[in-house]
Protein backbone atom coordinates (compact mmCIF):
# COMPACT_ATOMS: atom_id res chain seq x y z
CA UNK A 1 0.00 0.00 0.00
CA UNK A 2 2.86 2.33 0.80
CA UNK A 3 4.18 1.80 -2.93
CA UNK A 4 1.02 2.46 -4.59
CA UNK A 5 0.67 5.47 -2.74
CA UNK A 6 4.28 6.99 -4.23
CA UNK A 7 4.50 8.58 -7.41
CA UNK A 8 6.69 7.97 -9.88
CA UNK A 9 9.59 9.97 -8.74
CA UNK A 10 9.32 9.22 -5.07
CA UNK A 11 9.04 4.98 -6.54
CA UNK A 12 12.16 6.04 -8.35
CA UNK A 13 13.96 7.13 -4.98
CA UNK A 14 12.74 4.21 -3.10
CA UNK A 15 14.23 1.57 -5.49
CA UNK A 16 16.99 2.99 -5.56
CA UNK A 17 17.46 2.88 -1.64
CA UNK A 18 16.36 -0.94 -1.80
CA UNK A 19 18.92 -1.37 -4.27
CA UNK A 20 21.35 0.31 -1.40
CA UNK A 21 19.90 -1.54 1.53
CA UNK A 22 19.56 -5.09 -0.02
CA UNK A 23 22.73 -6.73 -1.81
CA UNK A 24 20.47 -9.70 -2.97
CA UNK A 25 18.48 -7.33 -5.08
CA UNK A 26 20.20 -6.00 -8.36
CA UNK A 27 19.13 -3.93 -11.16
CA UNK A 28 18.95 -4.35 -14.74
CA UNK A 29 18.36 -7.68 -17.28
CA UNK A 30 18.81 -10.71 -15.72
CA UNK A 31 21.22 -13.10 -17.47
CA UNK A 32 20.51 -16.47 -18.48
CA UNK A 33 22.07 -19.35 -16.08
CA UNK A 34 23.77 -22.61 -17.50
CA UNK A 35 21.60 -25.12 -15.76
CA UNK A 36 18.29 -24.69 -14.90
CA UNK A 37 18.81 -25.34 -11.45
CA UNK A 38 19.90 -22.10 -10.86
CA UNK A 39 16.92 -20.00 -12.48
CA UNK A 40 15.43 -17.87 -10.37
CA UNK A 41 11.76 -19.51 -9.29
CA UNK A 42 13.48 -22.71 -8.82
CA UNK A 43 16.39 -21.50 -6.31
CA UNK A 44 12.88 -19.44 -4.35
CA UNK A 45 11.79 -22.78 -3.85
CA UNK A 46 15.91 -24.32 -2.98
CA UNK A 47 16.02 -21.92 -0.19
CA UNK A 48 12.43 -21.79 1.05
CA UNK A 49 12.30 -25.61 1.93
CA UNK A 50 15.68 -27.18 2.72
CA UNK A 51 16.67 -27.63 6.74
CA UNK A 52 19.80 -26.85 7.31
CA UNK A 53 20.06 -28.62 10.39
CA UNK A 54 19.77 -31.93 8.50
CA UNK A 55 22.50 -31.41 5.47
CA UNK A 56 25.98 -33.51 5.77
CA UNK A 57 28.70 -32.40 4.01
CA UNK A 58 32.24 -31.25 3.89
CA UNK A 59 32.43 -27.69 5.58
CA UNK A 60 32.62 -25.00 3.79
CA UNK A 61 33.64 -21.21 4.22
CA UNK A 62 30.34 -19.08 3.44
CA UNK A 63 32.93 -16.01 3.58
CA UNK A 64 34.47 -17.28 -0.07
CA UNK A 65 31.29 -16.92 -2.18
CA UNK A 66 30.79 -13.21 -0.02
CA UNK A 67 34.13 -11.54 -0.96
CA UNK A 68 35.16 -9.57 -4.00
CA UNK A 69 38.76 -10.98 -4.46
CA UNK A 70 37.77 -12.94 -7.87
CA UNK A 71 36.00 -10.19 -9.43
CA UNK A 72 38.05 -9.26 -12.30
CA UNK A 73 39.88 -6.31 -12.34
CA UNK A 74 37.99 -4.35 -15.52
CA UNK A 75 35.18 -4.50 -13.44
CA UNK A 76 36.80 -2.57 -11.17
CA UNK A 77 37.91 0.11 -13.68
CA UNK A 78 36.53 2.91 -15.93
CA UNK A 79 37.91 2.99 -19.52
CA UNK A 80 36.90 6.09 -20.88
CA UNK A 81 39.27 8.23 -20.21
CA UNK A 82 42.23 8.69 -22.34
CA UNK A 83 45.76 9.54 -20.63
CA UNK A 84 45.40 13.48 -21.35
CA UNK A 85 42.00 13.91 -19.50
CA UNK A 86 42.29 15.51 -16.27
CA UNK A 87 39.68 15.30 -13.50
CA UNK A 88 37.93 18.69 -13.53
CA UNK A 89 35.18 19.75 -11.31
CA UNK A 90 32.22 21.98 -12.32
CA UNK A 91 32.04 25.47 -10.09
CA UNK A 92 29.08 25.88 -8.16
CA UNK A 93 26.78 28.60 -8.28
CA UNK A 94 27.03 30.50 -5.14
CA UNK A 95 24.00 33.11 -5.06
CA UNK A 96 23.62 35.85 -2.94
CA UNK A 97 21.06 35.93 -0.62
CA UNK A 98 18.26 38.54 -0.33
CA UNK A 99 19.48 39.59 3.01
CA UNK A 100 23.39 39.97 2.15
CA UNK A 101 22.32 41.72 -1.26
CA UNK A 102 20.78 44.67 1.09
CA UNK A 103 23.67 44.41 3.43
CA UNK A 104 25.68 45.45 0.20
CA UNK A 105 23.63 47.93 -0.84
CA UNK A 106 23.84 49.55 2.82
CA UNK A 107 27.96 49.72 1.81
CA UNK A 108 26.93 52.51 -0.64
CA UNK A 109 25.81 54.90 1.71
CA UNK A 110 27.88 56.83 4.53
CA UNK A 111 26.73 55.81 8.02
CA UNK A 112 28.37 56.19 11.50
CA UNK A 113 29.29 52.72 13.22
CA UNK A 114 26.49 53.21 15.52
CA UNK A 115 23.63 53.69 12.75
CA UNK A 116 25.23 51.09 10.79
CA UNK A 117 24.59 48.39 13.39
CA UNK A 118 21.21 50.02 13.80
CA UNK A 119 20.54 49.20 10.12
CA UNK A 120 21.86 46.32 9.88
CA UNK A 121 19.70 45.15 12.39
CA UNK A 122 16.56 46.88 10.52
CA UNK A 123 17.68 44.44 7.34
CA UNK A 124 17.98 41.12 9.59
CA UNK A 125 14.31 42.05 10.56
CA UNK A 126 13.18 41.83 6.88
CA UNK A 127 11.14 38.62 6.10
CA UNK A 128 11.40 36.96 2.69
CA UNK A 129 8.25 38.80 1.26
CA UNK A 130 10.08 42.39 1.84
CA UNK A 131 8.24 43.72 4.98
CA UNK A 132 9.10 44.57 8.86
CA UNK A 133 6.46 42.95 10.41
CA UNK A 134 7.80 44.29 14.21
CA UNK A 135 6.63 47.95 15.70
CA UNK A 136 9.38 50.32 16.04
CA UNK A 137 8.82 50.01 19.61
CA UNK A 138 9.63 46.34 19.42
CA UNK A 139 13.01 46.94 17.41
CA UNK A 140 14.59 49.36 19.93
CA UNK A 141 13.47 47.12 22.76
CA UNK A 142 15.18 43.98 20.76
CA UNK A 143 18.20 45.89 19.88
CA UNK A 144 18.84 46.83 23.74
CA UNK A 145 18.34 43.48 25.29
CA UNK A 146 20.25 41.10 22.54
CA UNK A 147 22.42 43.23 20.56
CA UNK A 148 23.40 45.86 23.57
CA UNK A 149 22.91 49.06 21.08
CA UNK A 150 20.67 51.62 23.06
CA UNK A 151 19.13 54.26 20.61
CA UNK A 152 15.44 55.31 20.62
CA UNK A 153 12.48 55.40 18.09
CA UNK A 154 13.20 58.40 16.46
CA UNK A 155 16.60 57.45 15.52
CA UNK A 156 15.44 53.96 14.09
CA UNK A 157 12.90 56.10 11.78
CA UNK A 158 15.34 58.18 10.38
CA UNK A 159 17.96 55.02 9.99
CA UNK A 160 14.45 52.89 8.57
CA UNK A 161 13.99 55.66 5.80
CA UNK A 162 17.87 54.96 4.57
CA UNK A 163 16.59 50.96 4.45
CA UNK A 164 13.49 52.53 2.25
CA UNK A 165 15.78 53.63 -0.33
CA UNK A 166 17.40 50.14 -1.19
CA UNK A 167 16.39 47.81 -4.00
CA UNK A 168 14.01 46.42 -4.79
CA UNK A 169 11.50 49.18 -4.15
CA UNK A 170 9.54 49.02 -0.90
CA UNK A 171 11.71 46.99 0.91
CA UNK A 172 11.56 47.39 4.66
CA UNK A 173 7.68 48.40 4.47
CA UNK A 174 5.67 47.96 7.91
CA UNK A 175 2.49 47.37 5.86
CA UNK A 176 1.00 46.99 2.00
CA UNK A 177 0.02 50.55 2.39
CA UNK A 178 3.61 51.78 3.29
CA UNK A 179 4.89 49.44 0.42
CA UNK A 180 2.52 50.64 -2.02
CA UNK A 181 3.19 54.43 -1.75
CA UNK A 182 6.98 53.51 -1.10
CA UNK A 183 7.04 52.11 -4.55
CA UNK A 184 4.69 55.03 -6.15
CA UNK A 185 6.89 57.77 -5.09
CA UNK A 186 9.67 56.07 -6.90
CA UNK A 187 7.88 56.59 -10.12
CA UNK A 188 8.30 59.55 -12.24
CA UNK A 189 5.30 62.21 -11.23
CA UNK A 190 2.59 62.31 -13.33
CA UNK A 191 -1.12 63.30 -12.41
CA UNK A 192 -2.21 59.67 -12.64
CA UNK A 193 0.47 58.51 -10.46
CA UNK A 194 -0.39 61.49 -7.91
CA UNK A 195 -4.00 60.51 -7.47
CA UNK A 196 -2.73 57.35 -6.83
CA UNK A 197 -0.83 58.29 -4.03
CA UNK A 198 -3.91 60.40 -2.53
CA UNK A 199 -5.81 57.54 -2.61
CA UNK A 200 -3.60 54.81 -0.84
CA UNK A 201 -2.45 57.95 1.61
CA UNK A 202 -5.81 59.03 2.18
CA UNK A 203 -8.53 56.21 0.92
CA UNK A 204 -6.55 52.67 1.65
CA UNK A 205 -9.38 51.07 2.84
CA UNK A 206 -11.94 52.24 0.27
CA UNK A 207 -9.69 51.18 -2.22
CA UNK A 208 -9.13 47.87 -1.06
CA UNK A 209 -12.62 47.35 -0.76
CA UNK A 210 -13.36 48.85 -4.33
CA UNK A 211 -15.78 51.34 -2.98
CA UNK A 212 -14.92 53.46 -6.15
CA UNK A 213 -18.47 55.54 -6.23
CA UNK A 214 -16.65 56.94 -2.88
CA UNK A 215 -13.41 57.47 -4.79
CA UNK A 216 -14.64 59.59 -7.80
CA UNK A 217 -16.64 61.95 -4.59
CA UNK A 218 -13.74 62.34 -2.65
CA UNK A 219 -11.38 63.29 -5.53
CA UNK A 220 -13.92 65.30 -7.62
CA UNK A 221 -12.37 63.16 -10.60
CA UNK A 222 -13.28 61.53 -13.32
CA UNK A 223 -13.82 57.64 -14.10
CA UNK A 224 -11.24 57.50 -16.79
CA UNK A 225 -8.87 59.62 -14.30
CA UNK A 226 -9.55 57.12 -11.29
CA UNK A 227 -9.01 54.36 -13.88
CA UNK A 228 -5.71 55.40 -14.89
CA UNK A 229 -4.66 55.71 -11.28
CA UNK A 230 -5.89 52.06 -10.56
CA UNK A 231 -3.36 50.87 -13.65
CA UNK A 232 -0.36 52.73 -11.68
CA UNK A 233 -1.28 50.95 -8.21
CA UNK A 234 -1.85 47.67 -10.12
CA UNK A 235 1.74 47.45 -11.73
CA UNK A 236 3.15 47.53 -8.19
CA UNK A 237 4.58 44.31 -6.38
CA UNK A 238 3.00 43.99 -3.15
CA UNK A 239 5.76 41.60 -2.33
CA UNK A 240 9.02 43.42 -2.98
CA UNK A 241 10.98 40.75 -1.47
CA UNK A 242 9.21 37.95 -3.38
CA UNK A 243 10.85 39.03 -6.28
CA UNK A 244 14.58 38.25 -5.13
CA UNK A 245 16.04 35.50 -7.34
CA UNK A 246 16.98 33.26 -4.48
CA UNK A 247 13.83 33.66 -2.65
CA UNK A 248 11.91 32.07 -5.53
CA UNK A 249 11.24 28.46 -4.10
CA UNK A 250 12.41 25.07 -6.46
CA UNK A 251 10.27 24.84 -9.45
CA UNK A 252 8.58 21.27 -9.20
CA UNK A 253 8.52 19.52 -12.54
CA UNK A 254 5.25 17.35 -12.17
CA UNK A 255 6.30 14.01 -13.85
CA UNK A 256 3.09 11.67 -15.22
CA UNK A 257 2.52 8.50 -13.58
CA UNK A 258 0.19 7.33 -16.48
CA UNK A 259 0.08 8.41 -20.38
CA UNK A 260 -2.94 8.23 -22.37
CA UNK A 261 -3.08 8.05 -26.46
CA UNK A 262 -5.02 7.93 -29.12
CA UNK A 263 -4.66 5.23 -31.42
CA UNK A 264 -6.48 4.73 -34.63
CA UNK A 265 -9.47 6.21 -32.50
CA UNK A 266 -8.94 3.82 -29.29
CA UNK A 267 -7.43 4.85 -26.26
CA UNK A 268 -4.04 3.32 -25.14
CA UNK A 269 -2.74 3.53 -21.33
CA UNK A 270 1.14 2.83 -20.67
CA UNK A 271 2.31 3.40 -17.24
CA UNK A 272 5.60 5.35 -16.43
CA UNK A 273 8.48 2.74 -16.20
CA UNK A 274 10.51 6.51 -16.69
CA UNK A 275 13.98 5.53 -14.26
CA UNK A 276 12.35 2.42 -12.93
CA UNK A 277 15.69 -0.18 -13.55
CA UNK A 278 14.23 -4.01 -13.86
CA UNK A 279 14.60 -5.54 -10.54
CA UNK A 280 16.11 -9.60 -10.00
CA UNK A 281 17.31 -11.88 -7.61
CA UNK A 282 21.25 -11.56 -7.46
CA UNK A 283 22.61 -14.70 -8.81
CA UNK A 284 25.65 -14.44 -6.93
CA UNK A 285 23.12 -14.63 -3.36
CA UNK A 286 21.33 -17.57 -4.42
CA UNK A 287 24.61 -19.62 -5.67
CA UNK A 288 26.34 -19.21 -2.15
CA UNK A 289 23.40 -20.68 -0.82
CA UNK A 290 22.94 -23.02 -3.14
CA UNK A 291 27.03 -24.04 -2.53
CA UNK A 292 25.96 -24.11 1.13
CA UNK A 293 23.00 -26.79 1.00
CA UNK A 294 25.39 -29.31 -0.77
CA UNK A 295 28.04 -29.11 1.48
CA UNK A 296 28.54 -31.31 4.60
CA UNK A 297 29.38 -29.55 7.73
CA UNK A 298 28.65 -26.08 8.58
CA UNK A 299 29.92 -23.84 11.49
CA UNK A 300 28.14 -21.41 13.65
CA UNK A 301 29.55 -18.90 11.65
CA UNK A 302 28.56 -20.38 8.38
CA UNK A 303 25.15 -20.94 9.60
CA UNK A 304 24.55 -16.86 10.61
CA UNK A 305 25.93 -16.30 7.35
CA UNK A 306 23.63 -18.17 5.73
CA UNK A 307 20.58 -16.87 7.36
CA UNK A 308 21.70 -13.57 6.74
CA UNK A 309 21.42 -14.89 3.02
CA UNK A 310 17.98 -16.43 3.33
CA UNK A 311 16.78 -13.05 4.85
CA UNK A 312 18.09 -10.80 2.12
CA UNK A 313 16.71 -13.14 -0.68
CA UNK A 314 13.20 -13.17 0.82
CA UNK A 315 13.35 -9.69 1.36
CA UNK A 316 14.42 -8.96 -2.30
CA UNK A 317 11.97 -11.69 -3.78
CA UNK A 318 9.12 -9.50 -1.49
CA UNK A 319 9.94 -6.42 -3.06
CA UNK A 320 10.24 -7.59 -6.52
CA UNK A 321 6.66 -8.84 -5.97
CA UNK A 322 5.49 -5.89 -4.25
CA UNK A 323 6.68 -3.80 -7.20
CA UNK A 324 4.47 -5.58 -9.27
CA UNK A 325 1.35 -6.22 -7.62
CA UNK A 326 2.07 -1.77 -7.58
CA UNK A 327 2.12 -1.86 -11.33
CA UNK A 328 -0.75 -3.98 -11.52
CA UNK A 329 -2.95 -2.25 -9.53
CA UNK A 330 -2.23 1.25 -10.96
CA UNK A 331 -2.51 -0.19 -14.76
CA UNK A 332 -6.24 -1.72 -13.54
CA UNK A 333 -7.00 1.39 -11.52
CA UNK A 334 -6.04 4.11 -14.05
CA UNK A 335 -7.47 1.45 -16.48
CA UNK A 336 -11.27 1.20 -15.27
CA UNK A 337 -11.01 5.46 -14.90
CA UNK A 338 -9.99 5.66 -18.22
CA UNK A 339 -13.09 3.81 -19.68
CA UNK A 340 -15.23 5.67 -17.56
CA UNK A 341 -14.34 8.78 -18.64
CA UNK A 342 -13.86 7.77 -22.46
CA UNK A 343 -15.79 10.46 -23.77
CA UNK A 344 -13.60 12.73 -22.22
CA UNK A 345 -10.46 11.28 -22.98
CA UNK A 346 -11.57 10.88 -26.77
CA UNK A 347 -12.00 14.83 -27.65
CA UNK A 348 -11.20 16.16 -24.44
CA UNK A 349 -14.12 18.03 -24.07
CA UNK A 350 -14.88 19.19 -20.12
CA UNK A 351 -18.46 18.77 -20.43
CA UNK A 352 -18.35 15.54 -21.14
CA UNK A 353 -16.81 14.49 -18.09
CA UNK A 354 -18.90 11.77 -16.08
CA UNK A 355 -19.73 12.35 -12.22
CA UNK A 356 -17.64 9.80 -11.14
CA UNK A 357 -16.73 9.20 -7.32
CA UNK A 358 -14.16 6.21 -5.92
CA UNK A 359 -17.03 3.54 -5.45
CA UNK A 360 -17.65 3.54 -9.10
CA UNK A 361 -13.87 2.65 -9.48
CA UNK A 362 -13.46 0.47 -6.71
CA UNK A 363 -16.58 -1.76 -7.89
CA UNK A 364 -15.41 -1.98 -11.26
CA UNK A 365 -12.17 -2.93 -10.24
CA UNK A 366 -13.16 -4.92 -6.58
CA UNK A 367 -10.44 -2.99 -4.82
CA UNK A 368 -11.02 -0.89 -1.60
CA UNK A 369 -11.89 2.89 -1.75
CA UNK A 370 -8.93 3.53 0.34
CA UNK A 371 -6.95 1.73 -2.70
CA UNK A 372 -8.48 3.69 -5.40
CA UNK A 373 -7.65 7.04 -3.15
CA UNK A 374 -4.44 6.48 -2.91
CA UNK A 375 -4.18 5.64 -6.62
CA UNK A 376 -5.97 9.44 -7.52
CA UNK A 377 -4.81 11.40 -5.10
CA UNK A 378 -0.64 11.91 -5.75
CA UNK A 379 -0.61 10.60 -9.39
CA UNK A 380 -0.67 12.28 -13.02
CA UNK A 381 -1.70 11.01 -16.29
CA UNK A 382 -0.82 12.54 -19.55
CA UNK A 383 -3.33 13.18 -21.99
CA UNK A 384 -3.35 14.63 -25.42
CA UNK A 385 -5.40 18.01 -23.65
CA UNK A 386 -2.11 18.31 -20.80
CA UNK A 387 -1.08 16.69 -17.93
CA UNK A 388 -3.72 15.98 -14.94
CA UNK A 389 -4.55 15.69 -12.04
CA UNK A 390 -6.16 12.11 -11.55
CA UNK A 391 -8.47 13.10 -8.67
CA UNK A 392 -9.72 15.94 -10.96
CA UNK A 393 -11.60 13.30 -12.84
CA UNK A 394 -13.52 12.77 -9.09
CA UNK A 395 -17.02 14.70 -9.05
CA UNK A 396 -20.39 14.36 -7.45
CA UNK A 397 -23.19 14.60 -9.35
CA UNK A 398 -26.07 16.82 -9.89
CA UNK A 399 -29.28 16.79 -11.19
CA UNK A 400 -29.89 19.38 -14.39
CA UNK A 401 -33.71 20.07 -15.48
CA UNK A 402 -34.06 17.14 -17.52
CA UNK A 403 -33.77 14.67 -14.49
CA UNK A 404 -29.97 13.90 -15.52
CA UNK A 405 -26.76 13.43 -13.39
CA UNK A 406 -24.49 16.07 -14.39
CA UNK A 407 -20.95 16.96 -12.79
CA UNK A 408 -20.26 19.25 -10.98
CA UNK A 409 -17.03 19.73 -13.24
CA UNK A 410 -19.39 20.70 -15.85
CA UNK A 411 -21.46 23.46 -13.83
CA UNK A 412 -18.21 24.89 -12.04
CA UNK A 413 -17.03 25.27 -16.25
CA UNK A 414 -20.23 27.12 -17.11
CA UNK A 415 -20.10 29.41 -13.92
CA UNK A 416 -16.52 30.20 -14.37
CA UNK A 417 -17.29 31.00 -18.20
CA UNK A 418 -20.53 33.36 -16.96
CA UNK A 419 -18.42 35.08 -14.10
CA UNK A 420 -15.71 35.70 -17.02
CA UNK A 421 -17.81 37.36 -19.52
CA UNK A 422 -19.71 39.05 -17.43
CA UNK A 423 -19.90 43.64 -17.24
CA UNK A 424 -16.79 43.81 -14.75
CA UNK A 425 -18.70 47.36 -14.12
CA UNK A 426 -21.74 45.70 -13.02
CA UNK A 427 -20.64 42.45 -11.66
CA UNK A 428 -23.08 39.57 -11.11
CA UNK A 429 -23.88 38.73 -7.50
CA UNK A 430 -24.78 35.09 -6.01
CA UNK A 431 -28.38 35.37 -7.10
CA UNK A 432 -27.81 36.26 -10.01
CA UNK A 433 -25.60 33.80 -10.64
CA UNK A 434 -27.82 31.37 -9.78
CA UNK A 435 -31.00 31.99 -11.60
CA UNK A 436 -28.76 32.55 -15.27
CA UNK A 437 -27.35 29.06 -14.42
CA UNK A 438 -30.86 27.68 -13.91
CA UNK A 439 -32.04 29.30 -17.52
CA UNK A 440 -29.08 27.29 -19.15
CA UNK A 441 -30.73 24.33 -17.52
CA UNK A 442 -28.78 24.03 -13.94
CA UNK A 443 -31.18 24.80 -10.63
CA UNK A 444 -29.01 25.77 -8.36
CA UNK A 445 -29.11 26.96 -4.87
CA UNK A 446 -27.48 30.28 -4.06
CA UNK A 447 -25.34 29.34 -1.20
CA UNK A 448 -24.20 26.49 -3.79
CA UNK A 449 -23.08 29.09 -6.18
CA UNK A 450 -20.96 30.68 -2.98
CA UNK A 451 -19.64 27.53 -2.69
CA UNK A 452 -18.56 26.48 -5.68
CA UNK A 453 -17.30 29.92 -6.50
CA UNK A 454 -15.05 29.92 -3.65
CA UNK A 455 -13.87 26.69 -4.44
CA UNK A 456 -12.04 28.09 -7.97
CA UNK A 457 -10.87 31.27 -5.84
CA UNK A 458 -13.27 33.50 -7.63
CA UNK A 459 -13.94 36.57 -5.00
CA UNK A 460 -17.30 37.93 -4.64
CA UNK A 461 -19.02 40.53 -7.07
CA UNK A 462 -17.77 43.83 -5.25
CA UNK A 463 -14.53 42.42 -5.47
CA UNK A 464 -14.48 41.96 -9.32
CA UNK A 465 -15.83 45.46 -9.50
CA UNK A 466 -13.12 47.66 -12.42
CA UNK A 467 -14.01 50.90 -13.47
């Protein structure tokens, strides 16, 4: 269960630490033996069932058939290098931090050693989005107890206002409304960027709640005017610090678990054997134990040796079968989804997107919910329309006017598509909503609309508001 569960690139990391752990197990095509009494099934069977207890033979040393000392020595060598290649090593990229980039910055200006500790200090208490999120209070309070530099508020202000001036813009801002007309006083002056800074100075909050009727009273402006100003506020980063190369977190490539194509009109599912290496039984493991059950006398030594053996080879043949009752139960899984959905999967059209939920599956298949949830929720499956989301294909189902079982895929499509081309003057409340989607055939509750438009992050109508 814990290997269904992993996607590919976390199954990829776990073989390869089996491979590590377990010296029985080995990667890659396994070659043909001489006899047949050494294939692989048949040696399962050799050490499953004999008792060593009752074998009389010579004795034999078990450490012989463990070391390396026969292993020929262009094993144990590379040849591809040629006698005028020297070892080089690639340099590594050494970045600077957000933090250290300000500290440089701070070298540019001339400051006493007193009110450069102070501002160095003011930079340490910059979080990765850009902002000091202590009072000033709180700083001079800090600075006295763990750094021993006694100064008072005023002189942190005036030190803070250097920290203002540093790259990138509004850096060091208490708030989004200190940020905001940080970076607007940066810009050249122009009347729309002046209004702008009226109204974050003056109107923050009825901006933020788009109360723009109050706007255009207050200023005595125009629409187009107010508009203009709304541009200049909207090309500002609220998160100056964001921005920072460094501070940009690892990009995660999502790698498919599953691909789906289309082949002479039928769909084909292949499952993502990407890095996977072919797992066997080492050969070398079973021989030494083979060696060992026709020999005559063993010593204590010999016989922990061989149990050691026995255990590695039943924990290798358990994970070579555990790998593939995986594959098998992802291939039937993704399998049964796949013909569910076929409509979908044929054109790729949304709409036609079944309501599905994990029963169906897991009665198709006779596997346990919990099974098919672990199957949907961390894997991917390429498709000719993009990569997805398996769980995606997961929906409850509704009832349109016609008495048939829609998805809920399908009406969150249509209400995203109404809220999109709707007057962004005039935007369409709940109710609203709700009765257009029940004239295209969808009755559906208003506090269901809230939901669902929630759901795809879509804020409520005054929030949509543009003038």
């Amino acid at each position: 269960m814990k290997l269904i569960q992993l996607p590919t690139q976390a199954f990829e990391q776990r073989l390869k630490e089996e491979l590590v752990e377990n010296p029985a197990l080995e990667s890659g095509k396994e070659e043909s033996l001489e006899t047949d009494e050494y294939e692989a099934e048949d040696n399962f069977d050799d050490y499953d069932d004999f008792d060593n207890e009752k074998i009389d033979a010579d004795e034999i040393n078990i450490d012989e058939y463990l070391s390396n000392d026969e292993t020929p020595d262009y094993k144990l060598q590379a040849n591809n290098y040629s006698d005028d290649d020297e070892d080089r090593s690639l340099p590594f990229a050494a970045p600077v931090s957000f933090h250290q980039d300000l500290i440089n910055q701070l070298n540019t200006f001339i400051l006493s050693e007193d009110e450069r500790e102070i501002a160095e200090f003011l930079v340490g208490s910059i979080d990765d989005m850009g902002y000091i999120r202590r009072s000033v209070q709180d700083i001079v309070d800090d600075m006295a107890f763990t750094q021993g530099i006694y100064t008072d508020e005023k002189n942190v202000e005036r030190i803070l206002h250097i920290i203002h001036q540093l790259e990138p813009t509004g850096v060091g801002a208490r708030d989004l409304q200190e940020c905001l007309l940080l970076q607007l006083r940066h810009k050249t002056p122009t009347d729309a960027v002046s209004l702008a800074i009226a109204v974050i100075e003056q109107q923050f909050d009825a901006f933020t709640k788009k109360h723009y009727d109050k706007l255009l009273q207050k200023f005595d402006t125009t629409q187009e005017q107010l508009r203009k100003a709304i541009d200049e506020i909207e090309k500002l980063n609220p998160k100056p610090g964001g921005s920072f190369e460094t501070n940009a977190k690892a990009i995660e490539h999502v790698v498919p678990d599953f691909a789906i194509r289309i082949v002479d009109g039928e769909l084909e599912l292949t499952i993502n054997g990407r890095n996977a290496p072919e797992l066997h039984v080492s050969k070398d493991y079973q021989e030494m134990l083979q060696t060992y059950k026709d020999s005559r006398e063993k010593s204590s030594s010999q016989k922990d040796a061989v149990q050691f053996i026995k255990q590695k080879l039943d924990s290798a043949k358990w994970f070579i079968d555990a790998i593939k009752q995986r594959n098998e139960t992802l291939l039937v899984t993704m399998n049964a989804i796949m013909h569910y959905q076929q409509e979908y999967f044929i054109d790729g059209e949304e709409s036609k997107l079944k309501p599905m939920i994990l029963k169906d599956i897991a009665d198709m298949v006779g596997l346990d919910i919990s099974t098919i949830s672990r199957v949907a929720n961390s894997k991917y499956v390429e498709t000719p329309y993009g990569t997805k989301l398996i769980k995606e294909f997961f929906s409850e189902a509704m009832k349109n006017d016609q008495g048939e079982d829609v998805s809920t895929i399908e009406i969150k499509k249509i209400l995203k598509t109404v809220i999109e081309e709707e007057d962004k003057r005039k935007p369409l409340p709940d109710d609203k909503l709700a009765e257009i989607l029940k004239e295209k055939g969808y009755p559906i509750a208003r506090r269901t609309i809230a939901k669902y438009r929630e759901l795809m992050d879509i804020p409520v109508a005054r929030m949509r508001k543009k003038i």
